[in-house]
Protein backbone atom coordinates (compact mmCIF):
# COMPACT_ATOMS: atom_id res chain seq x y z
CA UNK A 1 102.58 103.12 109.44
CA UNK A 2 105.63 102.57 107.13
CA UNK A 3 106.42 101.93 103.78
CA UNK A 4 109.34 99.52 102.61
CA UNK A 5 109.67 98.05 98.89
CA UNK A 6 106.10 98.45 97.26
CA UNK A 7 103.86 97.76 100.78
CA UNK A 8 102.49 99.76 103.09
CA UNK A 9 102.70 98.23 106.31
CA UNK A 10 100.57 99.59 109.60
CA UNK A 11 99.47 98.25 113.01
CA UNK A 12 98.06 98.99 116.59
CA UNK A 13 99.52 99.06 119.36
CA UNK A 14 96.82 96.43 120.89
CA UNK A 15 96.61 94.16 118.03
CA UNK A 16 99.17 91.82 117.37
CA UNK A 17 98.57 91.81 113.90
CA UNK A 18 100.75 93.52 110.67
CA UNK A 19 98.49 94.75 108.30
CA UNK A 20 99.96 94.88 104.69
CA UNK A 21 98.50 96.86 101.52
CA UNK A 22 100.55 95.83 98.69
CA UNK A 23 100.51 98.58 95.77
CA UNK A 24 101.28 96.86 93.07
CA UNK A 25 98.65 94.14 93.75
CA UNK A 26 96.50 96.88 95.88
CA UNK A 27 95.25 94.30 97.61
CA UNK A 28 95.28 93.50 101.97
CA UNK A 29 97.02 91.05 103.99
CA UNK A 30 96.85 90.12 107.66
CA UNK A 31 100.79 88.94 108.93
CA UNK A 32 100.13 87.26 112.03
CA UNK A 33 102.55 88.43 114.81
CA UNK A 34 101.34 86.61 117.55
CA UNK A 35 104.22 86.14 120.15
CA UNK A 36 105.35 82.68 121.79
CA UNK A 37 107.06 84.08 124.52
CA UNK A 38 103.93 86.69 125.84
CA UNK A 39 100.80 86.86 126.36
CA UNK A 40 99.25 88.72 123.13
CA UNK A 41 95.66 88.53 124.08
CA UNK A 42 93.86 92.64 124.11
CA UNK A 43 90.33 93.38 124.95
CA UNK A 44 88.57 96.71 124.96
CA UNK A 45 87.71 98.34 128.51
CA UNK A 46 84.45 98.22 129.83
CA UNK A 47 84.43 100.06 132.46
CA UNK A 48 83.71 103.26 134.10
CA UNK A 49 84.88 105.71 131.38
CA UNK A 50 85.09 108.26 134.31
CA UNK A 51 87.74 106.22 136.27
CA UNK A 52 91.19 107.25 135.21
CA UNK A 53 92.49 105.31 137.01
CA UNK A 54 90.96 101.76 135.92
CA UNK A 55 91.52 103.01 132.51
CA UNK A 56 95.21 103.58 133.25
CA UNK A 57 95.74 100.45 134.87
CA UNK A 58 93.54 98.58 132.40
CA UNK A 59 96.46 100.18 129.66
CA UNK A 60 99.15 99.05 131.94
CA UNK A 61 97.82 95.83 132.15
CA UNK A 62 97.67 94.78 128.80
CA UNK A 63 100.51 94.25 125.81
CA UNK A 64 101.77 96.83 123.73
CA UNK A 65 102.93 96.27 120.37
CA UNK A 66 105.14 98.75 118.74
CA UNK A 67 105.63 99.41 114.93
CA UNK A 68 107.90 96.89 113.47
CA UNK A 69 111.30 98.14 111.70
CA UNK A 70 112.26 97.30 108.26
CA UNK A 71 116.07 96.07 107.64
CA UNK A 72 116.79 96.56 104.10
CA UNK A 73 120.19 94.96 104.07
CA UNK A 74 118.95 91.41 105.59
CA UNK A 75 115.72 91.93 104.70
CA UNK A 76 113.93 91.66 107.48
CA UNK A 77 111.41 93.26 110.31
CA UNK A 78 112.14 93.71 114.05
CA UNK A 79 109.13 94.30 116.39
CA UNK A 80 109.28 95.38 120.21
CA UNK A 81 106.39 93.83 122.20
CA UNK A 82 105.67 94.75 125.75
CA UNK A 83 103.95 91.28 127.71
CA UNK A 84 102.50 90.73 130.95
CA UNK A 85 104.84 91.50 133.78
CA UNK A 86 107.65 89.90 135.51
CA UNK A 87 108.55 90.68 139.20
CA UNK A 88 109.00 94.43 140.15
CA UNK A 89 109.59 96.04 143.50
CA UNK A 90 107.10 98.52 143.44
CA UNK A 91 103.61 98.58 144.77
CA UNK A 92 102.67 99.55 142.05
CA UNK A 93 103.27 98.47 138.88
CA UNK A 94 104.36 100.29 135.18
CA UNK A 95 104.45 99.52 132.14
CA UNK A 96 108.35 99.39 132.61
CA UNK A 97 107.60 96.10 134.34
CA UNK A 98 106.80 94.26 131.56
CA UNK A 99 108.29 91.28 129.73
CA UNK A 100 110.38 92.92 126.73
CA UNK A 101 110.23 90.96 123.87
CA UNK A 102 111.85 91.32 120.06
CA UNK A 103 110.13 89.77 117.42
CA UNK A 104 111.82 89.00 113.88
CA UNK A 105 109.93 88.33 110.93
CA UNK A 106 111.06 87.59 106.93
CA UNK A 107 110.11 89.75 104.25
CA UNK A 108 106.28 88.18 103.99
CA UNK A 109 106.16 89.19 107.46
CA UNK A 110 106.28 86.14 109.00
CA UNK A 111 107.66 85.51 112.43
CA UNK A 112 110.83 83.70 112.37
CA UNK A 113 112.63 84.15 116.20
CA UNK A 114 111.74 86.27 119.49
CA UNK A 115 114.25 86.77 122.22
CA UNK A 116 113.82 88.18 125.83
CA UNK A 117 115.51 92.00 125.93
CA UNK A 118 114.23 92.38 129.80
CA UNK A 119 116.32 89.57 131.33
CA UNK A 120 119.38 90.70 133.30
C-alpha cells in the first residue's frame, strides 16, 4: 500500500489490478494493469495443501506483481511484473527465470509503456 497526492493506492501480488481509494471523493477505483508483454492470468491452488512442494512450484509458476512506485516529479507510476519464464539452464526452475517486465502508468493509473528489463 502507498499513498501519493490524496489516494491511497494498494495491490496483490497475484492480481494485476491497482486498487485506488481516493480521500477526497472516498470513493474506489479499479486501474487496470494488465501487461502486453506477459502473461497476467493468476488462479488460486487447488491442490494438496500438504504438498510443499506443488504449492511452491504452483508460486513459481505464476506472475508476480510488485507494488507500483510513485514519481512525483513526472508524475508517474513504475510497476515491476514477474511473467512466465524464458529459457534457463537449470533443471529446475526459479522465480529468477522469469520474464522481467516494467510497467509505466499516468497519474489515473493508466498504463502507458512496458519494456523488457530481463533481456541481455
Amino acid at each position: 500500500m502507498w499513498i501519493s497526492d490524496g489516494f491511497i493506492c494498494y495491490n496483490f501480488t497475484c492480481l494485476s489490478d491497482i486498487f485506488v481509494y481516493d480521500i477526497s471523493k472516498q470513493s474506489n477505483t479499479v486501474a487496470g494493469g494488465k501487461s502486453r508483454m506477459v502473461k497476467s492470468d493468476v488462479f488460486l491452488y487447488k491442490g494438496d495443501c500438504n504438498n510443499e512442494k506443488a504449492k511452491w512450484q504452483h508460486w513459481v509458476d505464476k506472475p508476480i506483481f510488485y507494488s507500483p512506485i510513485y514519481d512525483k516529479y513526472r508524475k508517474l507510476y513504475y510497476r515491476i511484473q514477474l511473467g512466465e519464464f524464458r529459457d534457463h539452464f537449470y533443471e529446475e526452475s526459479t522465480p529468477y527465470d522469469k520474464k522481467i517486465v516494467l510497467s509505466v502508468f499516468n497519474e489515473k493509473l493508466e498504463m502507458i509503456s512496458e519494456f523488457r528489463l530481463d533481456k541481455i
